[in-house]
C-alpha atoms as a PDB file:
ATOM      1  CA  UNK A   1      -1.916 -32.738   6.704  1.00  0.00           C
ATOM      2  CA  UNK A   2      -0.296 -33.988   3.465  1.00  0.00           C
ATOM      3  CA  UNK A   3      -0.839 -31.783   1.319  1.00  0.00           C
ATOM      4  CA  UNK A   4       0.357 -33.621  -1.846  1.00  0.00           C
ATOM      5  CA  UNK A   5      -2.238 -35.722  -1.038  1.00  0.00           C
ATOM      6  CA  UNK A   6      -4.887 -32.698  -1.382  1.00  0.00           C
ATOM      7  CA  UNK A   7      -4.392 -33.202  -5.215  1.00  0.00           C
ATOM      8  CA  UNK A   8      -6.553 -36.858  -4.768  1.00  0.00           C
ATOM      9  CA  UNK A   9      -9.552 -34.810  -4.262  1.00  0.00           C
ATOM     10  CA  UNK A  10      -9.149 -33.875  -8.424  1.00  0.00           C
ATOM     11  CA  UNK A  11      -9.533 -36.905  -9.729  1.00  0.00           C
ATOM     12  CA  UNK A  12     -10.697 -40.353  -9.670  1.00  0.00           C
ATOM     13  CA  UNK A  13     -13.468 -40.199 -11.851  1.00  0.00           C
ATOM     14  CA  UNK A  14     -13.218 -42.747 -14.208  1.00  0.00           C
ATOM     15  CA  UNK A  15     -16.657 -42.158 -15.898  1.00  0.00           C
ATOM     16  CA  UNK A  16     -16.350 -43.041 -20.384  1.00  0.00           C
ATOM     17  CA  UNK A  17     -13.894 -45.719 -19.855  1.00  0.00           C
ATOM     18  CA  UNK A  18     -16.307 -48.582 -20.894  1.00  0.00           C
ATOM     19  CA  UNK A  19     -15.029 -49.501 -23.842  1.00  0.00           C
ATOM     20  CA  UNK A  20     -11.582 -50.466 -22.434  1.00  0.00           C
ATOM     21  CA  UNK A  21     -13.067 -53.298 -20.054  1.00  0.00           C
ATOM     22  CA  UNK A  22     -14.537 -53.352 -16.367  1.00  0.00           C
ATOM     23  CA  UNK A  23     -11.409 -54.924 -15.122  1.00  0.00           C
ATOM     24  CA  UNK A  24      -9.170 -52.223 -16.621  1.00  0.00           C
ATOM     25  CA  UNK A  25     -11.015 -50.040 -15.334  1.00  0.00           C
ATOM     26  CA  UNK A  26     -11.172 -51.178 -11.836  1.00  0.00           C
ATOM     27  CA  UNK A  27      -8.009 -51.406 -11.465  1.00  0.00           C
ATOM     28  CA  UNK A  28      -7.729 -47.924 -12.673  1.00  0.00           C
ATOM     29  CA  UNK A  29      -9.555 -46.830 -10.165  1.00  0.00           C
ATOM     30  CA  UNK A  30      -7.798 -48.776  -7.437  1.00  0.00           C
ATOM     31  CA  UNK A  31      -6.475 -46.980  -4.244  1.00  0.00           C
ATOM     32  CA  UNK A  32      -2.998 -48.730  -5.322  1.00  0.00           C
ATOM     33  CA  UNK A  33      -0.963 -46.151  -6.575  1.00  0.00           C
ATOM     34  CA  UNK A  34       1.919 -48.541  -8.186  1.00  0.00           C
ATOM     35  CA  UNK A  35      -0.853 -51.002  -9.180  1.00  0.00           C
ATOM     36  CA  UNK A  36      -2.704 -47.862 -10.674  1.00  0.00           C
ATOM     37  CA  UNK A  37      -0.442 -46.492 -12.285  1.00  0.00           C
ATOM     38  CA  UNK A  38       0.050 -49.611 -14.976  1.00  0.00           C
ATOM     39  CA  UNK A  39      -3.932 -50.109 -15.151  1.00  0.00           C
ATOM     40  CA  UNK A  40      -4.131 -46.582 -16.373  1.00  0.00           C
ATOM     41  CA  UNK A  41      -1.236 -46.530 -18.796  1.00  0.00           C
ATOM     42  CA  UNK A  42      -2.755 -49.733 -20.680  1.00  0.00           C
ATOM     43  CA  UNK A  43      -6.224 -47.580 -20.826  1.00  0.00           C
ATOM     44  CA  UNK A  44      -3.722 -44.386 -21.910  1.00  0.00           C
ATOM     45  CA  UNK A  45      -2.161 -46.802 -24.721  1.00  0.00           C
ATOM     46  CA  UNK A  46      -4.952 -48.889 -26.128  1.00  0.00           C
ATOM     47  CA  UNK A  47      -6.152 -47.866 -29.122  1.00  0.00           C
ATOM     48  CA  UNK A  48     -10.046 -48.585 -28.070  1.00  0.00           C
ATOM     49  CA  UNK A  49     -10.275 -45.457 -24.989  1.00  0.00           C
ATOM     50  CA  UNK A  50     -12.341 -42.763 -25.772  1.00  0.00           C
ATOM     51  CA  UNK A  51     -11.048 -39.779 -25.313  1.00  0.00           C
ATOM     52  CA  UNK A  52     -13.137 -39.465 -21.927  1.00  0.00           C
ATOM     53  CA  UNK A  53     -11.658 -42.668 -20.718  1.00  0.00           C
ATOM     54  CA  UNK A  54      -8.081 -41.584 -21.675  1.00  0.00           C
ATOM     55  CA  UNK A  55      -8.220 -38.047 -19.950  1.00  0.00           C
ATOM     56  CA  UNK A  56      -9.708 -40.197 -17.006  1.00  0.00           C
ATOM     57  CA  UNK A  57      -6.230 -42.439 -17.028  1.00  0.00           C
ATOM     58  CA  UNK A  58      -4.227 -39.853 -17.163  1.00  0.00           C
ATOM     59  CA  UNK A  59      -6.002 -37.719 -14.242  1.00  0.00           C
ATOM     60  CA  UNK A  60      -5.800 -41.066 -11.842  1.00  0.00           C
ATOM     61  CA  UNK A  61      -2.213 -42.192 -13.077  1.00  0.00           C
ATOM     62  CA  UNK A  62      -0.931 -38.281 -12.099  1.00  0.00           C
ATOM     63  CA  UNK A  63      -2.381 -38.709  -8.808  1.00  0.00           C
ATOM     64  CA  UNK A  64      -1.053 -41.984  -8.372  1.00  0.00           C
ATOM     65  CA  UNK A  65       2.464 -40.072  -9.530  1.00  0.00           C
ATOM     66  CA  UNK A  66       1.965 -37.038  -7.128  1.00  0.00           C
ATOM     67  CA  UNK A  67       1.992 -39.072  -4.242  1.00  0.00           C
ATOM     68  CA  UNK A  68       5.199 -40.708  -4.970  1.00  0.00           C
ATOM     69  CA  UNK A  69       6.095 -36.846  -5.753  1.00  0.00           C
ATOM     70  CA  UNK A  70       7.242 -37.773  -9.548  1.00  0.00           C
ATOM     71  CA  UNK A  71       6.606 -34.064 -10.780  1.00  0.00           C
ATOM     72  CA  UNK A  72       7.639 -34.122 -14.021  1.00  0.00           C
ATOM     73  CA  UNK A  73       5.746 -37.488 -14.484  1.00  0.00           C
ATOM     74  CA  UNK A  74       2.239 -35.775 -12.765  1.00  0.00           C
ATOM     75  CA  UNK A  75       3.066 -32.452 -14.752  1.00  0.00           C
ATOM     76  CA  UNK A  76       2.777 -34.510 -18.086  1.00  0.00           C
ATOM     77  CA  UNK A  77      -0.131 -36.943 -17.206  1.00  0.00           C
ATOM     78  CA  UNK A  78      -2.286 -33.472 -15.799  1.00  0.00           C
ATOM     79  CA  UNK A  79      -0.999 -31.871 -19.520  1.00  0.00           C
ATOM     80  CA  UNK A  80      -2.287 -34.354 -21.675  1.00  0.00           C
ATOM     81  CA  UNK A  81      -5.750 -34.671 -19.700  1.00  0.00           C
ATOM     82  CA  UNK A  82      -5.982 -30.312 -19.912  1.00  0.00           C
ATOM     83  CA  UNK A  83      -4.996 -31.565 -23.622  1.00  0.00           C
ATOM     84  CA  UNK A  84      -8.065 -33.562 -23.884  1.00  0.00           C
ATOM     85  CA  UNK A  85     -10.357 -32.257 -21.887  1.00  0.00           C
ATOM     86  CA  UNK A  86     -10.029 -28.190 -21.242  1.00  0.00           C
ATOM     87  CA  UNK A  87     -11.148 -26.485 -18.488  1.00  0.00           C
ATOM     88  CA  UNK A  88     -11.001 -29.077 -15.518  1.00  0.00           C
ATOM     89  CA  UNK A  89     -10.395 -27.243 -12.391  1.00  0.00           C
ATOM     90  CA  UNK A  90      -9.094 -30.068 -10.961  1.00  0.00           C
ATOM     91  CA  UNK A  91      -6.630 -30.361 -13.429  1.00  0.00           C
ATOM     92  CA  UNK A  92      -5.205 -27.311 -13.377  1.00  0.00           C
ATOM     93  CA  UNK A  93      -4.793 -27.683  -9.684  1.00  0.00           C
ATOM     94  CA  UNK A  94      -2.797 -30.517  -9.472  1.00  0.00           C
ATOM     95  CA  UNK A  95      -1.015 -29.100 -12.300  1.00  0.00           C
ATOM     96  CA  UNK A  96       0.009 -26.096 -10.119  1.00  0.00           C
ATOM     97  CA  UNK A  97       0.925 -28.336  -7.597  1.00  0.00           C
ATOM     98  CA  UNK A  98       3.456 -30.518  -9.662  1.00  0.00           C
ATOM     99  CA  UNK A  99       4.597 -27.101 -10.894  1.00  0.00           C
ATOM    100  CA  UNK A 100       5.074 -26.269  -6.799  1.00  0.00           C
ATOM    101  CA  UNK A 101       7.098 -29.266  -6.693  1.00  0.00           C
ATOM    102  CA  UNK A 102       9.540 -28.371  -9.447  1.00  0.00           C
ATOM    103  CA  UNK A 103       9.860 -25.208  -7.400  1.00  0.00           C
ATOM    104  CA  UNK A 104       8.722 -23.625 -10.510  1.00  0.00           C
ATOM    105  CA  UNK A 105       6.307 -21.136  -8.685  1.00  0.00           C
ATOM    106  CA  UNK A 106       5.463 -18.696 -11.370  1.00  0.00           C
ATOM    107  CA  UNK A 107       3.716 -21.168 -13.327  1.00  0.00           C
ATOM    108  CA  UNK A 108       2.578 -22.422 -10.294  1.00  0.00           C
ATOM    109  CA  UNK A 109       0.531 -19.837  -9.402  1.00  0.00           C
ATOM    110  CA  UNK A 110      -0.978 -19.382 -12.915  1.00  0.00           C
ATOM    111  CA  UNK A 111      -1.965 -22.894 -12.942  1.00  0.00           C
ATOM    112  CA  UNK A 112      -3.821 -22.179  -9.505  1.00  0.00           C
ATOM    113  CA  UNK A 113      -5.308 -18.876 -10.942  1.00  0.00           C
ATOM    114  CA  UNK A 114      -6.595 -20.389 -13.230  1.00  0.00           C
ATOM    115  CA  UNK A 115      -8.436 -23.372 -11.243  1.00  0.00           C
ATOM    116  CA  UNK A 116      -9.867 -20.580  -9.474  1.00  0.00           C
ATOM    117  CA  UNK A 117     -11.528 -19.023 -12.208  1.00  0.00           C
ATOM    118  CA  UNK A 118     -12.596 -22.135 -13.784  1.00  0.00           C
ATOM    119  CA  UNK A 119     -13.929 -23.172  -9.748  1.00  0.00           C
ATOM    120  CA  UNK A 120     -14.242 -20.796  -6.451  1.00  0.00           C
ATOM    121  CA  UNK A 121     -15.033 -22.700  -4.129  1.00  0.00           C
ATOM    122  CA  UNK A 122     -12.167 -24.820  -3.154  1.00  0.00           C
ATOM    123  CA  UNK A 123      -9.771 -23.599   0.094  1.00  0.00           C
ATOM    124  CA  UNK A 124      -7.376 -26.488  -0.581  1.00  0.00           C
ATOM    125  CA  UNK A 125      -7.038 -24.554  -4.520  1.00  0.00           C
ATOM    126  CA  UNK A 126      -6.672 -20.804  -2.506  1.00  0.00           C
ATOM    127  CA  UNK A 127      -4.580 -22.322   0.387  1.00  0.00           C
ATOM    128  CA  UNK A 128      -1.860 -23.881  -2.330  1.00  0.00           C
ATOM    129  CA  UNK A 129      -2.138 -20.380  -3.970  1.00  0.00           C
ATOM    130  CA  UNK A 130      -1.122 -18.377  -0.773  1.00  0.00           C
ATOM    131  CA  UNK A 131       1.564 -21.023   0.302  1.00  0.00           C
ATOM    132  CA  UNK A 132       3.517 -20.523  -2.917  1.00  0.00           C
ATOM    133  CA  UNK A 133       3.271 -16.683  -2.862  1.00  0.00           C
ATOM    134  CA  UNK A 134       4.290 -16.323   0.742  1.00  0.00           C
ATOM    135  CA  UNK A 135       7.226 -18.565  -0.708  1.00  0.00           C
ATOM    136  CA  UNK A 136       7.980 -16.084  -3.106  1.00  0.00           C
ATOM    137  CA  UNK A 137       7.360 -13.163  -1.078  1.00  0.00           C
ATOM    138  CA  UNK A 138       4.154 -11.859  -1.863  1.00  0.00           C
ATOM    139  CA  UNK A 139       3.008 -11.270   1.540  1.00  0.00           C
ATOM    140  CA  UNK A 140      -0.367  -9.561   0.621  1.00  0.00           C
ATOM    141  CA  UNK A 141      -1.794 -11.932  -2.017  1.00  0.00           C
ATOM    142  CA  UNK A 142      -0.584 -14.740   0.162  1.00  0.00           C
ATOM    143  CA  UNK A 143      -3.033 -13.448   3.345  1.00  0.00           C
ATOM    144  CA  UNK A 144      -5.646 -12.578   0.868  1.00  0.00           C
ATOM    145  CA  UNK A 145      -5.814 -16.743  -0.487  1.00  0.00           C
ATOM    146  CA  UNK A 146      -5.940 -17.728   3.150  1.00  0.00           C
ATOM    147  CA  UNK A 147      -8.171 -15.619   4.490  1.00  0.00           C
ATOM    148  CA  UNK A 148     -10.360 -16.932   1.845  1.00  0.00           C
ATOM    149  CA  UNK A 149      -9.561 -20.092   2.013  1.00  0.00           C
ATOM    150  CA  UNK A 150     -10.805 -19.856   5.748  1.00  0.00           C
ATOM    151  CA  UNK A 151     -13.874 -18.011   4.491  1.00  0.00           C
ATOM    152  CA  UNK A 152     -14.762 -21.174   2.648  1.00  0.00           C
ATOM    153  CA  UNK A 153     -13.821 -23.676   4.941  1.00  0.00           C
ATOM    154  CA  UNK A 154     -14.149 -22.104   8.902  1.00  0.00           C
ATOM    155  CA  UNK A 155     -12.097 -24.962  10.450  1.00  0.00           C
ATOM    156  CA  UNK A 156      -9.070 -24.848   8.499  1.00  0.00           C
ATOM    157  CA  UNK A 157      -6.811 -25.000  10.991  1.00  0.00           C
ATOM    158  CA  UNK A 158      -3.564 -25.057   9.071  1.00  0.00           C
ATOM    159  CA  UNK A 159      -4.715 -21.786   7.161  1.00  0.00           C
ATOM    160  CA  UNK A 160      -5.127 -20.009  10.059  1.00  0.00           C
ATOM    161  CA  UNK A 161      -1.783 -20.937  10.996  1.00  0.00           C
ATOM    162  CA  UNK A 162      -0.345 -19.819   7.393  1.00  0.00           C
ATOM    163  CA  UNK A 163      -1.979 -16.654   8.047  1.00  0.00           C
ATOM    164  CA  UNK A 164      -0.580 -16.209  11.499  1.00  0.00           C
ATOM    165  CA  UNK A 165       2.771 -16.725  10.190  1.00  0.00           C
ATOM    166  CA  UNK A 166       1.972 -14.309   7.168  1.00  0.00           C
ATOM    167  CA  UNK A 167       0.929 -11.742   9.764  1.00  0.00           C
ATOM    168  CA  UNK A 168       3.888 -12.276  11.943  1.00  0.00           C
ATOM    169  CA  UNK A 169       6.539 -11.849   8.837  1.00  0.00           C
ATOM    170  CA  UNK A 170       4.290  -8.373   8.043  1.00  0.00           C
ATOM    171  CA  UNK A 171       5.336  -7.504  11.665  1.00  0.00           C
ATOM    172  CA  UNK A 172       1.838  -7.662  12.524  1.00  0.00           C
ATOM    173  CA  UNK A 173       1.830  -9.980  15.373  1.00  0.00           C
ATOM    174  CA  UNK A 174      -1.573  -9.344  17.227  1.00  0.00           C
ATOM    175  CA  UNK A 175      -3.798 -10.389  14.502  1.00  0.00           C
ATOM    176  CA  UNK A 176      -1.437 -13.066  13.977  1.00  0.00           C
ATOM    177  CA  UNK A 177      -1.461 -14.392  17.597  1.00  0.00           C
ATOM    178  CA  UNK A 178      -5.454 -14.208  17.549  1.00  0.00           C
ATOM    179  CA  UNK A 179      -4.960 -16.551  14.497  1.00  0.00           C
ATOM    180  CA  UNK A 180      -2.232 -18.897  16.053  1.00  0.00           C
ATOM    181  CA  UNK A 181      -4.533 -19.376  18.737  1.00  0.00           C
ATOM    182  CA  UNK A 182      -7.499 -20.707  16.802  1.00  0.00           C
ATOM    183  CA  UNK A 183      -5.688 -22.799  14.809  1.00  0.00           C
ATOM    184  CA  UNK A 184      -4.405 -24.630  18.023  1.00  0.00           C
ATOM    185  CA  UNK A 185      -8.361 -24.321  19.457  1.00  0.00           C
ATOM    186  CA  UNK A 186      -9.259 -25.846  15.998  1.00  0.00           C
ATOM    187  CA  UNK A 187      -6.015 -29.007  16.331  1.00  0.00           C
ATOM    188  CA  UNK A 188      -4.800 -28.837  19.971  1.00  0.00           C
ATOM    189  CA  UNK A 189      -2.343 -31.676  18.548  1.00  0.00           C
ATOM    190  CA  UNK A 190      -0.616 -30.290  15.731  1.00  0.00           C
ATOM    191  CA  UNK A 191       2.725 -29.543  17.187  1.00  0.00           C
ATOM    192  CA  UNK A 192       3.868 -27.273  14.609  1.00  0.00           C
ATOM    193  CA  UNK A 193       0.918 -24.435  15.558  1.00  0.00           C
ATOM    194  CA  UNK A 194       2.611 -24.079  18.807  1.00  0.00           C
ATOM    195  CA  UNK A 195       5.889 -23.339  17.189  1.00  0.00           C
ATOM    196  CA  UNK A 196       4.154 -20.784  15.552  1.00  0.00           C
ATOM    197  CA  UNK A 197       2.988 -19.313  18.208  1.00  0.00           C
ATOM    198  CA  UNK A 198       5.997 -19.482  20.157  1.00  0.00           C
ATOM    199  CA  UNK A 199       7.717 -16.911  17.503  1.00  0.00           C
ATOM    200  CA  UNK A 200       4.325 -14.664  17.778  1.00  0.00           C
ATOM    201  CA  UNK A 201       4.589 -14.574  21.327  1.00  0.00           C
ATOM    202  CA  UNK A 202       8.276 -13.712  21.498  1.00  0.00           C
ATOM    203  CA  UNK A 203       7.833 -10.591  18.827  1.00  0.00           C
ATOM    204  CA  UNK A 204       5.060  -9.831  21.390  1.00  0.00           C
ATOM    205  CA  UNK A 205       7.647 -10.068  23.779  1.00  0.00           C
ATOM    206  CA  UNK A 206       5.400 -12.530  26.046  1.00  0.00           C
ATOM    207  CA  UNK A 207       8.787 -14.352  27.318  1.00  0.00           C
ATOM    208  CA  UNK A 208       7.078 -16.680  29.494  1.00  0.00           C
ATOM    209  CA  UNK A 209       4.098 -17.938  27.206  1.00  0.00           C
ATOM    210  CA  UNK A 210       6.958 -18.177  24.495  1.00  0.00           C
ATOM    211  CA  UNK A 211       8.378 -20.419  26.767  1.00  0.00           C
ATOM    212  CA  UNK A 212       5.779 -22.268  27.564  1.00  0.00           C
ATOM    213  CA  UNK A 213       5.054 -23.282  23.567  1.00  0.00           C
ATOM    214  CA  UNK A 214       8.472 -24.527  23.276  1.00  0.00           C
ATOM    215  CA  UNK A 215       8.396 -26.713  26.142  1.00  0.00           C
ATOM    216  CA  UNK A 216       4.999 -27.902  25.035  1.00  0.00           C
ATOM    217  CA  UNK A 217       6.917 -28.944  21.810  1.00  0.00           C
ATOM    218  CA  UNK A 218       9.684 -30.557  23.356  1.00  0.00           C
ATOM    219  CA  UNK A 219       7.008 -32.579  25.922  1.00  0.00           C
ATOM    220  CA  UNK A 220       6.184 -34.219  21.691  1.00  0.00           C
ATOM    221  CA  UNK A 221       9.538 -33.874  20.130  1.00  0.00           C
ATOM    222  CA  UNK A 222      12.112 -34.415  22.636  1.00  0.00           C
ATOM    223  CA  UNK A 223      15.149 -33.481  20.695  1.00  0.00           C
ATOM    224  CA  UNK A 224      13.193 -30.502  18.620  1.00  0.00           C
ATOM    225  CA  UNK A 225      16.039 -28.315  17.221  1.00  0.00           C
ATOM    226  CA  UNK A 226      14.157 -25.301  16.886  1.00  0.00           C
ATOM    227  CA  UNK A 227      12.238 -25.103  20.437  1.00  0.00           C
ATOM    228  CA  UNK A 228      15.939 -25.820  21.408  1.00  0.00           C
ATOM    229  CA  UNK A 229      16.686 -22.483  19.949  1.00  0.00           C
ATOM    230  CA  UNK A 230      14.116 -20.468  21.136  1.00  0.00           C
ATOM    231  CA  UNK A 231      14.873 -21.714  24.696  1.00  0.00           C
ATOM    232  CA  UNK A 232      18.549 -20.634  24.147  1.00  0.00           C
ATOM    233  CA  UNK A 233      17.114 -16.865  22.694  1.00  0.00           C
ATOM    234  CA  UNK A 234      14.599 -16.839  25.769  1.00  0.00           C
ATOM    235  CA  UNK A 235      17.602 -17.781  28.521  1.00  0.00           C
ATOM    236  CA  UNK A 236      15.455 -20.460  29.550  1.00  0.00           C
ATOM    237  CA  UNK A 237      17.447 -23.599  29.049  1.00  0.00           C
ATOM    238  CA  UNK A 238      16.347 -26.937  30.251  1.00  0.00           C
ATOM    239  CA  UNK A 239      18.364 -29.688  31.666  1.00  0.00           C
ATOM    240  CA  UNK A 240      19.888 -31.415  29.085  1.00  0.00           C
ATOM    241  CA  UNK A 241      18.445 -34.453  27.724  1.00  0.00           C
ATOM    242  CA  UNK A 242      20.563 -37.677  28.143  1.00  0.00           C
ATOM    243  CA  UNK A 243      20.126 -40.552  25.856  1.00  0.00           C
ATOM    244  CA  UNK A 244      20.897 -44.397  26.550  1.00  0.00           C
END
């Protein structure tokens, strides 16, 4: 999943923007971000936008700059729409996240506490939360956010697999292998889960299903650096790959 692109979900309403013209608008509102992203600033810098239609720009312009991961470009657009219109959740979300990209993760998190209060009941807004905690180290809040991110959305795969992982760095792998394991049930073809539960497996000290994972990953990614490794830890080398 991209999860820059989770901040999309904020923001394209483009409701109040009337008075700057249909076409301005629609191409405001267009799915092309570079295309967007001088639509919006004309609505931004004409002196007819309501305020509505101006917050609206600068929502759909710091979208358009999060995907082309421009932080300090989304972190000022999603400022001036807070600015003009308080208490968006959205807004403070993708705030937090441009914050997460700046790897500025205290004011990342307060941006995404604050979302939450302001809107509980979006996993992608506790997912983001965990993520940058369990950056940081905060093991318990971090399981906490997924755990409830999983409460509100049962078949989020890649939380499960962020709690698995937050389990397994708590040295508490059986709860995290019973997560690992439906997270793969949930995307049998996201690679990455299997990595996970390679590790999980080894601290179990379940060499051969270990094994197994990392093979599995290597059947995907052929010249995987990290099932490499855990091969090499495991003494179960395979025969080298040869490339033409």
């Amino acid at each position: 999943m991209n999860r820059i692109g989770l901040a999309s979900l904020c923001l394209l309403a483009l409701a109040g923007c009337a008075d700057t013209g249909a076409t301005a608008r629609a191409d405001c509102d267009t799915d092309n971000d570079a295309a967007a992203i001088v639509a919006c600033t004309k609505i931004i810098e004409s002196g007819s936008a309501s305020q509505a239609a101006k917050a609206a720009a600068y929502r759909r312009r710091g979208a358009a700059h999060l995907e082309q991961r421009a932080f300090k470009k989304v972190l000022a657009d999603y400022t001036q729409a807070i600015r003009l219109q308080p208490n968006n959740a959205g807004d403070h979300f993708s705030r937090g996240l441009a914050y997460a990209g700046l790897t500025q993760n205290s004011p990342a998190i307060a941006e995404l506490s604050r979302a939450i209060q302001l809107d509980k009941t979006s996993a992608e807004v506790y997912f983001e939360r965990g993520r940058i905690s369990r950056r940081v180290g905060q093991l318990a809040p971090a399981l906490r956010d997924f755990s409830q991110a999983i409460r509100l959305r049962a078949n989020y795969d890649e939380a499960y697999d962020y709690r698995a992982w937050t389990h397994y760095q708590m040295r508490r792998p059986a709860p995290g292998l019973a997560d690992i394991n439906k997270a793969i049930a949930l995307a049998p073809n996201q690679i990455d889960h299997y990595r996970t539960r390679a590790h999980i497996l080894e601290a179990l000290g379940r060499r051969q299903a270990a094994i197994d994972d990392y093979r599995r990953i290597l059947r995907d990614r052929p010249l995987d650096q990290g099932a490499e490794a855990g091969l090499m830890r495991l003494r179960a080398v395979r025969p080298p790959v040869r490339l033409r």
